[in-house]
Structures are given as structure tokens and as C-alpha cells.
C-alpha atoms as a PDB file:
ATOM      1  CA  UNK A   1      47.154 218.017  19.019  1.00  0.00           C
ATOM      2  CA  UNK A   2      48.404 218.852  15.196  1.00  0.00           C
ATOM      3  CA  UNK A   3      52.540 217.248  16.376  1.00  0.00           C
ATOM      4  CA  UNK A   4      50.824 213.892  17.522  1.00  0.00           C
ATOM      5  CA  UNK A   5      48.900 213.554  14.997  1.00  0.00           C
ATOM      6  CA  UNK A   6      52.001 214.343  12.490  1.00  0.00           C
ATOM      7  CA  UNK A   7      54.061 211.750  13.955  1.00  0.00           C
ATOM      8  CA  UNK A   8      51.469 209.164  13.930  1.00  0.00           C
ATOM      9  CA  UNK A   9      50.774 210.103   9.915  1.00  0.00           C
ATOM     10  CA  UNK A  10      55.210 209.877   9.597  1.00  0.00           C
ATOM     11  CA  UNK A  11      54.982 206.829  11.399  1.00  0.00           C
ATOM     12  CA  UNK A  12      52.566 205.226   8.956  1.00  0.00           C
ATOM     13  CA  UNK A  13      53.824 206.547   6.160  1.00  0.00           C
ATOM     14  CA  UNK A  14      57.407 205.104   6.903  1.00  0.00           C
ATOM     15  CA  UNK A  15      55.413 201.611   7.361  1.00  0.00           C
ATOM     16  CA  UNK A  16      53.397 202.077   4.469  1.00  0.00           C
ATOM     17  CA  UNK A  17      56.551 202.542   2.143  1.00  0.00           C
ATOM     18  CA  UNK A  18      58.602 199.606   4.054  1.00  0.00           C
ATOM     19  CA  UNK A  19      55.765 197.151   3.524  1.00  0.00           C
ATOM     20  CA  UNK A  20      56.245 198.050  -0.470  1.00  0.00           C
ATOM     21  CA  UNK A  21      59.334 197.481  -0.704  1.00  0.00           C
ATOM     22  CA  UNK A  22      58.956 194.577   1.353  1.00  0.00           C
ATOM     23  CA  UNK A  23      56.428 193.653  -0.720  1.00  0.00           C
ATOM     24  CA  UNK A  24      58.015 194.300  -4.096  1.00  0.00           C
ATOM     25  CA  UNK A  25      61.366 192.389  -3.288  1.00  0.00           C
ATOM     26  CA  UNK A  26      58.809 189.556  -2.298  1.00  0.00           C
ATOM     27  CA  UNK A  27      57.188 189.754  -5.939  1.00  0.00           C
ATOM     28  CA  UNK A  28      60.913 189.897  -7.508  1.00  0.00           C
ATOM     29  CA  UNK A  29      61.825 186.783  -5.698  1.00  0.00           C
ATOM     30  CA  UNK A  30      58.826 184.796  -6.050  1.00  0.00           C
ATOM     31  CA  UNK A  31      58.697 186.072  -9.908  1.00  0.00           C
ATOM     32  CA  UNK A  32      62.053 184.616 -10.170  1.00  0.00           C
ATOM     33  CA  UNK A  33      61.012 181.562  -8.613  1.00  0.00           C
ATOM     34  CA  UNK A  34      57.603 180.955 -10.658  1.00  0.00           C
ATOM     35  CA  UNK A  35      59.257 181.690 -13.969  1.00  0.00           C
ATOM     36  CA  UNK A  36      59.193 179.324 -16.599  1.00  0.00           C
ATOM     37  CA  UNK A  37      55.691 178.063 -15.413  1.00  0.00           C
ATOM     38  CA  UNK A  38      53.874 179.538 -17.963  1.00  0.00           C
ATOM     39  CA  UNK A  39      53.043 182.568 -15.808  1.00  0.00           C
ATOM     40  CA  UNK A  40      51.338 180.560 -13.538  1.00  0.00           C
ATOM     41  CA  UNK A  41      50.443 182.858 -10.248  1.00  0.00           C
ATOM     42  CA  UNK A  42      49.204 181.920  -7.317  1.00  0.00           C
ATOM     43  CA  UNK A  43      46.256 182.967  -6.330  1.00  0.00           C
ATOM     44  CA  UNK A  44      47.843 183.470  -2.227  1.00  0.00           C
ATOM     45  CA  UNK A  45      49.603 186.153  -3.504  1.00  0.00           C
ATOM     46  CA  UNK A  46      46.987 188.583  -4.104  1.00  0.00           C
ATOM     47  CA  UNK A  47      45.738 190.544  -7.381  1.00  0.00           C
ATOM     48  CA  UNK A  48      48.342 193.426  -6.357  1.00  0.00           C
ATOM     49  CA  UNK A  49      51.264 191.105  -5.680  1.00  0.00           C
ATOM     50  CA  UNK A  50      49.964 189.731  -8.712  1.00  0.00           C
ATOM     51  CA  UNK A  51      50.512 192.732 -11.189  1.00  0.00           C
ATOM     52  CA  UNK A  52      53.553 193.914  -9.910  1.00  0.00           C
ATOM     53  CA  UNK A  53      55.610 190.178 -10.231  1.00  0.00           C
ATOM     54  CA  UNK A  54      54.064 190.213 -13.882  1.00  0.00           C
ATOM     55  CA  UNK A  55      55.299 193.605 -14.455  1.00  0.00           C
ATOM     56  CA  UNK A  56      58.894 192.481 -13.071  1.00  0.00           C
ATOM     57  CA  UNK A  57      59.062 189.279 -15.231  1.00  0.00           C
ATOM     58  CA  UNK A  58      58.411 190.915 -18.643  1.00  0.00           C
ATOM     59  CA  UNK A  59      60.540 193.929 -18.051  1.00  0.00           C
ATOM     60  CA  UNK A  60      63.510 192.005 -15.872  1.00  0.00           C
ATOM     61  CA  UNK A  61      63.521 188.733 -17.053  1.00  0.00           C
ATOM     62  CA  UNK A  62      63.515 189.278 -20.744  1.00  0.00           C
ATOM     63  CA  UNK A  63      66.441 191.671 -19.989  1.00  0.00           C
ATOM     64  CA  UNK A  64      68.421 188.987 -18.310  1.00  0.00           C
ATOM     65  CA  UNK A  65      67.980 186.341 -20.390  1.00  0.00           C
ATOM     66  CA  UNK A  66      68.763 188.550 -23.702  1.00  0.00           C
ATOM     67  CA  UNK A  67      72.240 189.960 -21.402  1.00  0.00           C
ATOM     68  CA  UNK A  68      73.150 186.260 -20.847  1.00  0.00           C
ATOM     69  CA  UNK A  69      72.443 184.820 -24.357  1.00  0.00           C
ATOM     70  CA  UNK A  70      74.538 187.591 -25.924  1.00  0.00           C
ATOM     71  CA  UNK A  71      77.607 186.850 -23.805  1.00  0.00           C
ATOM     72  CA  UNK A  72      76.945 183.556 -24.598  1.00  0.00           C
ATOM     73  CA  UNK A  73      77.402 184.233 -27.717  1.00  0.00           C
ATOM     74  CA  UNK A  74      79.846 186.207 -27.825  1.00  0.00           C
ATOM     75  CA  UNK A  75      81.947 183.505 -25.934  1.00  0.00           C
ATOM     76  CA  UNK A  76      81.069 180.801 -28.934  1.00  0.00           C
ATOM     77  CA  UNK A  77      81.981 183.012 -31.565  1.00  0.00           C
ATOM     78  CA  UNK A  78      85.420 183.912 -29.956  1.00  0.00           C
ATOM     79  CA  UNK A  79      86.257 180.132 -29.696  1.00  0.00           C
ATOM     80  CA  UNK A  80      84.766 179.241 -32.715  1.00  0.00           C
ATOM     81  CA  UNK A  81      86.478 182.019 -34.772  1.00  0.00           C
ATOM     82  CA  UNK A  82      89.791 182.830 -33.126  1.00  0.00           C
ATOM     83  CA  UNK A  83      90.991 179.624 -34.357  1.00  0.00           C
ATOM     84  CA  UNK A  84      90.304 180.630 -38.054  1.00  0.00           C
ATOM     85  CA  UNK A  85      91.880 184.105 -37.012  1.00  0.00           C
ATOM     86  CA  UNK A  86      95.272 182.292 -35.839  1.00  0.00           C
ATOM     87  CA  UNK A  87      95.090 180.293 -39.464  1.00  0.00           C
ATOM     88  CA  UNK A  88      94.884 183.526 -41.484  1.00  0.00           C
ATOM     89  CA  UNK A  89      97.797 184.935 -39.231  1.00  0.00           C
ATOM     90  CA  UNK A  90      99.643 182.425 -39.660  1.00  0.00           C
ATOM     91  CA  UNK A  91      99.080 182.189 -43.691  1.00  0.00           C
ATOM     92  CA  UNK A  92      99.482 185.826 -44.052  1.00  0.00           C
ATOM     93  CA  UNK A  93     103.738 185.555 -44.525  1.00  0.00           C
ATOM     94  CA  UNK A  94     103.777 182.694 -46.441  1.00  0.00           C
ATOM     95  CA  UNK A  95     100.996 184.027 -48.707  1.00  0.00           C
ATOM     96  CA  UNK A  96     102.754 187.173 -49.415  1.00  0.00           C
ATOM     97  CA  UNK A  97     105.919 185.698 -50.303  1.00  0.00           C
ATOM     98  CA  UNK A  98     104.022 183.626 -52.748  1.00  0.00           C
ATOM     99  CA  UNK A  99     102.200 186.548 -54.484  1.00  0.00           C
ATOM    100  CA  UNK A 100     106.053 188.775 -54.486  1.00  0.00           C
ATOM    101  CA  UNK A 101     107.408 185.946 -56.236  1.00  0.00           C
ATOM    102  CA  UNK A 102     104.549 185.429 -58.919  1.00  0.00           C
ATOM    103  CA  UNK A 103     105.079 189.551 -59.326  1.00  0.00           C
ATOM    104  CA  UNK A 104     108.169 189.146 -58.995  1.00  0.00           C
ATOM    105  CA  UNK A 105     108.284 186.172 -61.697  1.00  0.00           C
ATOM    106  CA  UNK A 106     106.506 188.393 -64.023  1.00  0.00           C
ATOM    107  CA  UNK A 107     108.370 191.945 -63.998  1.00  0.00           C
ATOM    108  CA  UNK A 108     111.489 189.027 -65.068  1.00  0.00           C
ATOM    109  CA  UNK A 109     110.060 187.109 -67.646  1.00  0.00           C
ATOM    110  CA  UNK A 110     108.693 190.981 -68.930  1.00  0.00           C
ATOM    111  CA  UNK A 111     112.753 192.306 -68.597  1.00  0.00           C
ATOM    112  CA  UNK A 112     114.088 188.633 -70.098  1.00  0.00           C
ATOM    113  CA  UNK A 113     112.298 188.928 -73.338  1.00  0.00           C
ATOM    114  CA  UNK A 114     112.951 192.746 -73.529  1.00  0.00           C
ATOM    115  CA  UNK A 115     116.372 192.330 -73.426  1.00  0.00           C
ATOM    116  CA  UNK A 116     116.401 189.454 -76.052  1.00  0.00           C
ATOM    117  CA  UNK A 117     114.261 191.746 -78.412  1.00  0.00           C
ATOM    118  CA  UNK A 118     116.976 194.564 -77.695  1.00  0.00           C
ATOM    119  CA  UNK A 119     120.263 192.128 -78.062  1.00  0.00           C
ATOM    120  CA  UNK A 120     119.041 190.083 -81.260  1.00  0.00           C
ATOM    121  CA  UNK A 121     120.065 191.317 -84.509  1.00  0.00           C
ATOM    122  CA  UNK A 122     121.892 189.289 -87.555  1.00  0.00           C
ATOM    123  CA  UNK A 123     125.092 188.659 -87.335  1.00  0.00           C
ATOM    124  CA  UNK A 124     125.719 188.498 -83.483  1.00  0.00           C
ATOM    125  CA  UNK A 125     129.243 188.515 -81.881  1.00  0.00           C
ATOM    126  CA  UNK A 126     130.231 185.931 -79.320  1.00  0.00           C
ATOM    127  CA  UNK A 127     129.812 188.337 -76.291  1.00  0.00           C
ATOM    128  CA  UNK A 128     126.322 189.472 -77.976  1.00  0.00           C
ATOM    129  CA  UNK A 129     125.190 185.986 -77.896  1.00  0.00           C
ATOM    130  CA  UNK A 130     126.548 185.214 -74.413  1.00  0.00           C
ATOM    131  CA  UNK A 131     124.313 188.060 -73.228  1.00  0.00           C
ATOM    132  CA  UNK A 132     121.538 186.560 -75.236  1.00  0.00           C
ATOM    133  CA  UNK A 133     121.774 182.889 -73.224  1.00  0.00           C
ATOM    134  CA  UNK A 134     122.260 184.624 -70.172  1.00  0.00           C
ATOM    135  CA  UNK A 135     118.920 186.603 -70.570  1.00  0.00           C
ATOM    136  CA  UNK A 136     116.795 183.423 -72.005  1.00  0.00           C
ATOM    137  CA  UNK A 137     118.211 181.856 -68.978  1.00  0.00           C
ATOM    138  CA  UNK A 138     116.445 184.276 -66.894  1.00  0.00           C
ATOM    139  CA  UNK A 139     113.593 183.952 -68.978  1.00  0.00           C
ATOM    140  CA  UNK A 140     113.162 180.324 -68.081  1.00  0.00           C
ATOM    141  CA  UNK A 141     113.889 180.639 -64.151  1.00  0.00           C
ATOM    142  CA  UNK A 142     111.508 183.345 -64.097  1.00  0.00           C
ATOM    143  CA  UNK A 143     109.088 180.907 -65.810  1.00  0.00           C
ATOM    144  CA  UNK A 144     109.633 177.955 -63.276  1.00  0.00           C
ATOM    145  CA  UNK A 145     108.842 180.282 -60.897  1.00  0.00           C
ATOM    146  CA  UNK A 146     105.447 181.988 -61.757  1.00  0.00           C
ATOM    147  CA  UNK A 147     104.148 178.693 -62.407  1.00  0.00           C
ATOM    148  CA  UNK A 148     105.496 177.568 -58.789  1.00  0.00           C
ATOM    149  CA  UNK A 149     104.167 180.441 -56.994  1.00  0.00           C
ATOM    150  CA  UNK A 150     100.528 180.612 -59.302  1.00  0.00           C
ATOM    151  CA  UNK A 151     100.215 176.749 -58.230  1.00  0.00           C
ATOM    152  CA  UNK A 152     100.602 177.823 -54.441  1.00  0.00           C
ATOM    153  CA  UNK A 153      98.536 180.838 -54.969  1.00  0.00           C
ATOM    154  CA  UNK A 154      95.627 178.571 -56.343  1.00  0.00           C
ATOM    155  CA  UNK A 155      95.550 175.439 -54.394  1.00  0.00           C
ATOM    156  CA  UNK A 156      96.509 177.676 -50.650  1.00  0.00           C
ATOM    157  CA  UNK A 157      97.003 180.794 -50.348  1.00  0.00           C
ATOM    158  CA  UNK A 158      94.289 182.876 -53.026  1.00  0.00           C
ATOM    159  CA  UNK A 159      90.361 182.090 -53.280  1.00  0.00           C
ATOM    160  CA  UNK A 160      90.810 178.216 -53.726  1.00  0.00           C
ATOM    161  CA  UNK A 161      90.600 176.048 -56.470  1.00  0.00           C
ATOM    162  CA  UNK A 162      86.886 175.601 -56.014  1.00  0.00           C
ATOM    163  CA  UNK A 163      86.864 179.534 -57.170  1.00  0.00           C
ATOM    164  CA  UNK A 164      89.504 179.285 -60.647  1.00  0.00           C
ATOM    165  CA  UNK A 165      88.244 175.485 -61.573  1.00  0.00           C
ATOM    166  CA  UNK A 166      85.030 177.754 -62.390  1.00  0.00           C
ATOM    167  CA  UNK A 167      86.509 180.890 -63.305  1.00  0.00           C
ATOM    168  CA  UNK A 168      86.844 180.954 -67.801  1.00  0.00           C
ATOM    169  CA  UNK A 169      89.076 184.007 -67.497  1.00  0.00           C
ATOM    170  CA  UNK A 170      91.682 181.248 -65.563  1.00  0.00           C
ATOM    171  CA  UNK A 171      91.797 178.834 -67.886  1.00  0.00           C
ATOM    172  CA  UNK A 172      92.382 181.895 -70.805  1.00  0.00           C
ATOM    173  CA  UNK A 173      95.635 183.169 -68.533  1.00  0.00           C
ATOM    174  CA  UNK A 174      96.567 179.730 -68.385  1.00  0.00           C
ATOM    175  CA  UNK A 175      96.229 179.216 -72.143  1.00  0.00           C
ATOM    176  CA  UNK A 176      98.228 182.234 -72.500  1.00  0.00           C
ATOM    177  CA  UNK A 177     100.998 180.979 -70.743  1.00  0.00           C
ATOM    178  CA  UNK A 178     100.834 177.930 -73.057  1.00  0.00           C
ATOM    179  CA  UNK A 179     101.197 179.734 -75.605  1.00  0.00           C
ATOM    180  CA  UNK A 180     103.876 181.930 -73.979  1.00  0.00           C
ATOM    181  CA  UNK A 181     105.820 178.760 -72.869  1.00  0.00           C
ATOM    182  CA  UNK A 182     105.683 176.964 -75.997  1.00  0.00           C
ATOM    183  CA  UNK A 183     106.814 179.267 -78.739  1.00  0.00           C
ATOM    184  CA  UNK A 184     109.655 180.071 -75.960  1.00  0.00           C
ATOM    185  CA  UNK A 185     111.070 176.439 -76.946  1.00  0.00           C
ATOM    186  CA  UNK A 186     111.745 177.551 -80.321  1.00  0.00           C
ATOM    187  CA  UNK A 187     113.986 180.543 -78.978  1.00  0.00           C
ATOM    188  CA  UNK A 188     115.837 178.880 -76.286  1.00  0.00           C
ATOM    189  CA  UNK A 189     116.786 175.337 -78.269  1.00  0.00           C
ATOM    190  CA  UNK A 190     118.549 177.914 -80.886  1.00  0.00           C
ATOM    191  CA  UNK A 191     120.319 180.078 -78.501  1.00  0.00           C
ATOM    192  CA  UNK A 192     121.402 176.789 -76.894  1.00  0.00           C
ATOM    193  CA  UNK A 193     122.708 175.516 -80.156  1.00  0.00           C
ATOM    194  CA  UNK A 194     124.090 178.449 -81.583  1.00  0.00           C
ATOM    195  CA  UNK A 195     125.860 178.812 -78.422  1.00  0.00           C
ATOM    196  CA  UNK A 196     127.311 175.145 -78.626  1.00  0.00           C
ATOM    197  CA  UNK A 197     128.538 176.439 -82.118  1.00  0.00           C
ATOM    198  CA  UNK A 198     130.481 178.773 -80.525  1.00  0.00           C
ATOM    199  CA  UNK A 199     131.964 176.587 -78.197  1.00  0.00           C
ATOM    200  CA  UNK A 200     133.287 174.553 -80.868  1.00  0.00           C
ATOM    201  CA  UNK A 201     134.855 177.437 -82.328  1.00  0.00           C
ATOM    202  CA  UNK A 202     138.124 179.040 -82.245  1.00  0.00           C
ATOM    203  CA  UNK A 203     137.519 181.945 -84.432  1.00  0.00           C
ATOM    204  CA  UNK A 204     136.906 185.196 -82.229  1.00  0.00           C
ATOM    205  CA  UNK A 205     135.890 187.188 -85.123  1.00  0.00           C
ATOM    206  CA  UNK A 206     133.094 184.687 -85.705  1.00  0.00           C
ATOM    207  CA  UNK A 207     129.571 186.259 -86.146  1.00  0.00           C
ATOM    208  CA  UNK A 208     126.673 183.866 -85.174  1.00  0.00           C
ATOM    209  CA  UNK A 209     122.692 184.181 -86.126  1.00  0.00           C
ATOM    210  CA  UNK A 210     121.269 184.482 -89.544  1.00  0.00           C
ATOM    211  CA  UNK A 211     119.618 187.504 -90.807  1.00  0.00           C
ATOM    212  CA  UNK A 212     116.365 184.618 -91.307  1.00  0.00           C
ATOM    213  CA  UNK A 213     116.714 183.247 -88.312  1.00  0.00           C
ATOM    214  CA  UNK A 214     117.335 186.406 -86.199  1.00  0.00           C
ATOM    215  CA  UNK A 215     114.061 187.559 -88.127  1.00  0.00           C
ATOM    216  CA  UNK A 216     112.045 184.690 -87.182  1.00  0.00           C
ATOM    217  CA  UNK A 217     113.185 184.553 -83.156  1.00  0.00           C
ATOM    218  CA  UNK A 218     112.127 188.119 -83.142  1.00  0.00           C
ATOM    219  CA  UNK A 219     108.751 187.571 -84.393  1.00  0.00           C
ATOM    220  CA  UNK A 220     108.542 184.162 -81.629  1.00  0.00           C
ATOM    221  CA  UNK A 221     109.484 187.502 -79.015  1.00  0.00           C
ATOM    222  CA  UNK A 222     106.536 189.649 -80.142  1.00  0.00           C
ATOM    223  CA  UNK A 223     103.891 186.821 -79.886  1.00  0.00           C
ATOM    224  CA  UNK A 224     105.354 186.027 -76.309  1.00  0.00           C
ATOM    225  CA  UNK A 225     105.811 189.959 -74.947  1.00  0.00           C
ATOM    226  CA  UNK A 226     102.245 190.125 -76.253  1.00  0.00           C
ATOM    227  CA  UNK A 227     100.901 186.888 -74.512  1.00  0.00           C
ATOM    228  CA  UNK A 228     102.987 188.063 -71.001  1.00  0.00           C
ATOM    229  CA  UNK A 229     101.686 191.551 -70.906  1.00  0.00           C
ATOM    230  CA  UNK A 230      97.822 190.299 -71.342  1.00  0.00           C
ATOM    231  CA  UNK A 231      98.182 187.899 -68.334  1.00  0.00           C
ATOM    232  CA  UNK A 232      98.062 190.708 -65.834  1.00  0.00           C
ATOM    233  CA  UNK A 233      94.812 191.930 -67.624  1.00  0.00           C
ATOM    234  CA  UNK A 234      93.611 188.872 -67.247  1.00  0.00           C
ATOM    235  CA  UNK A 235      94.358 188.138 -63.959  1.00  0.00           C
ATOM    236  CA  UNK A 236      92.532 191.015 -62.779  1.00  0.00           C
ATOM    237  CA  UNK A 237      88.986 190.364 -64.173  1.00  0.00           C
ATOM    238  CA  UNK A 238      89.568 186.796 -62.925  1.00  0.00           C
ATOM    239  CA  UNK A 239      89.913 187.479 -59.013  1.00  0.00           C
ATOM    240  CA  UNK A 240      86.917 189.679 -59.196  1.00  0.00           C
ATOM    241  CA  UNK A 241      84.718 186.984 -60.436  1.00  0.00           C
ATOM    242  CA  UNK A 242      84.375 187.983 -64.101  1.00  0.00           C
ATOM    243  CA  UNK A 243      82.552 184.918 -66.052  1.00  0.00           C
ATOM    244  CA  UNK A 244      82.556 183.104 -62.655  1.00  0.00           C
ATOM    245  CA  UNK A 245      80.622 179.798 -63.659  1.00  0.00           C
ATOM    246  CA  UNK A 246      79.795 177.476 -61.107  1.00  0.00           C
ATOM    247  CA  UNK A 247      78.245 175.052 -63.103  1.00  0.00           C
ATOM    248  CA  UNK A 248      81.333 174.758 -65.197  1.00  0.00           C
ATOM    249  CA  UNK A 249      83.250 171.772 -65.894  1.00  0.00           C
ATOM    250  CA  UNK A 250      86.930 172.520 -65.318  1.00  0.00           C
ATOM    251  CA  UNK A 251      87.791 169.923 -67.996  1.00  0.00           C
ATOM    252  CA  UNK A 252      86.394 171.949 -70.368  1.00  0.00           C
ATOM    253  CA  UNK A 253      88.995 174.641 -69.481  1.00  0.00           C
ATOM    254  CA  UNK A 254      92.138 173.043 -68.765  1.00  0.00           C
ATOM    255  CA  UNK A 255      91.669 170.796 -72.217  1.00  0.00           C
ATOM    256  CA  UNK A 256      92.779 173.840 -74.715  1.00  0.00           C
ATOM    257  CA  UNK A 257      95.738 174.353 -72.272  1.00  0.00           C
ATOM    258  CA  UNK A 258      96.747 170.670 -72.192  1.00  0.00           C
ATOM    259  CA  UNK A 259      96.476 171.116 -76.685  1.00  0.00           C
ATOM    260  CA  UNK A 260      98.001 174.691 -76.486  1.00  0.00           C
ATOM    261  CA  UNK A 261     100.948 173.279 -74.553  1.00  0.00           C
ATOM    262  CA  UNK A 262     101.591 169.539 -76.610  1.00  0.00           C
ATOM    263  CA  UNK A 263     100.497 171.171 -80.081  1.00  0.00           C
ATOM    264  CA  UNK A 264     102.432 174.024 -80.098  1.00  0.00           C
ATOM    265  CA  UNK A 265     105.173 172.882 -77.923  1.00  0.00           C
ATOM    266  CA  UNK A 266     105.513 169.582 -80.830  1.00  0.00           C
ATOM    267  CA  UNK A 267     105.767 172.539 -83.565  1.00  0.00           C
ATOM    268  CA  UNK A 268     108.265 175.021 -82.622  1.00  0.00           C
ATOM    269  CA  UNK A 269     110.366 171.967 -80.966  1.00  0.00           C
ATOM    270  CA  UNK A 270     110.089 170.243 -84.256  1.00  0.00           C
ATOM    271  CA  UNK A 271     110.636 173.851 -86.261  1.00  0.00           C
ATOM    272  CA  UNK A 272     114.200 174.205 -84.052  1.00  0.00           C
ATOM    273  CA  UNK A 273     115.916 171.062 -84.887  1.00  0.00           C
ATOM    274  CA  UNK A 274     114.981 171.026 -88.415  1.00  0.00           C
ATOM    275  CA  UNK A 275     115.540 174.472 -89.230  1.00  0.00           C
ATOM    276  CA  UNK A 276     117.338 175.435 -92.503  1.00  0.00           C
ATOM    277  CA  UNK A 277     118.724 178.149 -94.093  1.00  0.00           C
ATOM    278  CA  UNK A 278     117.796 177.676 -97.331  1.00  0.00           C
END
């Protein structure tokens, strides 16, 4: 009596759980069928059919939509970005051989005026004063090239002219390279000219450079060593943003560096070719 009656109960039981999951896979697909009605169920599907395809769309669906959004997503923002990525790759060379040479251009025009401070003195021999063209000469290469690479550096390859146009501290290093550039004239036209002297001559015991003048290109030095070694300060408060002014007009800042550069470069130009002795 008790084994029939267990395999009848087993028999049901079995039934009972295959009609569940019969009927749950039923509520998943109609679920995924009915969604985006509003939650509209119908009423043929019974209050239990009912709960458990309202229980499957707010914990499956959400989950599916959120897993196919994100790779979405993720999709977009590779194509949208790698392109950018490829840019910056292939900037990244270029840009660093623009910021050695402005370095580069700097540690130069730093040794170049050193050495003229060391080598000038009154009273200069003709191999003293070869050294001395041969070091302004550096001087000016060096100078071509910082303001080659600093060009490059603002306009493509640093934080963009939209950043420095705004930025006071800019405008000051470029005012101190005006200045820096400028009294340089004075320096350079009489090495060039003393040098020409010597050409002309055909004394080797000749002595070139006045005890005034010598005094006077060594004070131009000092005002440009000084200028040269506060650019780097300079530099460094700018690129963090120091100052920054967006509402800044950069007229306002490149106009003292357009008067530093004509006014001073008119004086010591003018103070070369009509120096005098007396």
C-alpha cells in the first residue's frame, strides 16, 4: 500500500516541478515578448504567470539592457578616442625633439654668455677675440633656436595658444627675451667690428678692446645672464596656470614685447655704431 502510494506522490511531484519550469520559461518568453508595452499583461496568463514574468522583467531585463548599453559604449568611446590616441602617438617624437632643443637652446645661450663674461677683459689679443666671436656666435644660433622651438612648442606641441595668449607670466618670459635679445645687439655689432679691425691688421702684437668698452659689454652680459636665468623661473609658474586670465586680451601682452624689442633694440644698435672713446 505505502510503495504505490510513494510512486504516485514521485510521479506528481516530478509533474508538478516540470509544469514550473514549463511554466517559468513560458513567463521568460512571453516577458520578453510583452516588454516595452508599458507592462501591459494579459489577463490569459493568470495572476501567478503574472507575478513571476514581472519579477523576470525587472530583475532580467534591466540587466540586459544595462550589459548591452555599456558595451555599447565602450565600442563608441574606442572609435571615438583611439583616433585622438594615434594623434598624441604620433606627436609624442616630434614634441620631444622640440622641447630638447628649447632646453637645449637654453643650457647654450647660458654657456655663450658665460664664456664671453670669462674671455672679455681690456686689452684682448687676436686669438682672445677670435674666441670671443666664436662664442657670441653660439650665442646667436642658440637664440634662433629657442625662439624656433618655443614657437613650435606654443602653436603645436605644449597647451596651445588659446592657454599662453591668456597666460601674463608668457608675455613677462617673452619680454625677457626682448630684453635679452636686444641689449645682445650692442655686444655682437662690436665683436663684429672689432673683429673686422683685426682683419685689416697686420700687427700680431695688436691688442683690441678698450678698458671702457670692455667695461660696458660686461655690464650688457650681466643684464642678459640675469634676464636668461629668470626665464626658466618663469616658465615654470606659466605651464601651471599661474595668473591664467581668460578674459585677457593678448594684445595687451605682446604690446610691451613688440616696445621692449624696437625701443631697446633702436638704443643699443644706435649706442654701437656711434660709440666713442672719449
Amino acid at each position: 500500500m505505502l510503495a504505490p502510494h510513494l510512486s504516485h506522490h514521485a510521479t506528481t511531484t516530478i509533474q508538478t516541478t516540470t509544469n514550473r519550469r514549463t511554466n517559468s520559461s513560458s513567463s521568460l518568453r512571453l516577458g520578453l515578448r510583452l516588454r516595452g508595452r508599458n507592462g501591459a499583461v494579459s489577463a490569459a496568463a493568470g495572476r501567478g504567470t503574472t507575478v513571476r514574468r514581472l519579477h523576470i522583467e525587472n530583475v532580467i531585463t534591466p540587466t540586459t539592457k544595462a550589459t548591452t548599453t555599456t558595451g555599447l559604449g565602450l565600442a563608441a568611446a574606442a572609435l571615438f578616442h583611439a583616433p585622438a590616441a594615434f594623434a598624441a602617438a604620433e606627436n609624442a617624437v616630434p614634441s620631444a625633439f622640440a622641447a630638447y632643443g628649447h632646453y637645449l637652446g637654453l643650457l647654450l645661450i647660458v654657456g655663450s654668455l658665460a664664456t664671453e663674461k670669462a674671455i672679455l677683459k681690456p686689452n684682448m689679443s687676436g686669438d682672445e677675440l677670435m674666441k670671443l666671436v666664436i662664442a657670441d656666435s653660439v650665442y646667436g644660433i642658440a637664440g634662433v633656436l629657442v625662439l624656433y622651438t618655443g614657437y613650435l612648442r606654443v602653436t603645436q606641441y605644449g597647451k596651445g595658444w588659446e592657454f599662453y595668449s591668456h597666460e601674463p607670466i608668457f608675455w613677462f618670459k617673452m619680454f625677457l627675451f626682448a630684453v635679452m635679445g636686444s641689449s645682445s645687439l650692442f655686444v655682437t655689432i662690436k665683436t663684429i667690428t672689432t673683429f673686422a679691425e683685426k682683419q685689416k691688421s697686420t700687427d700680431e702684437n695688436e691688442t683690441y678692446i678698450s678698458e671702457k668698452l670692455a667695461t660696458r659689454m660686461g655690464k650688457v652680459l650681466n643684464g642678459e645672464l640675469l634676464a636668461v636665468l629668470a626665464i626658466p623661473l618663469a616658465a615654470t609658474t606659466m605651464s601651471r596656470g599661474i595668473l591664467f586670465q581668460q578674459e585677457m586680451d593678448w594684445h595687451l601682452g605682446a604690446a610691451p614685447v613688440a616696445l621692449a624689442s624696437a625701443g631697446l633694440g633702436f638704443k643699443y644698435v644706435k649706442e654701437a655704431l656711434t660709440w666713442s672713446e672719449d
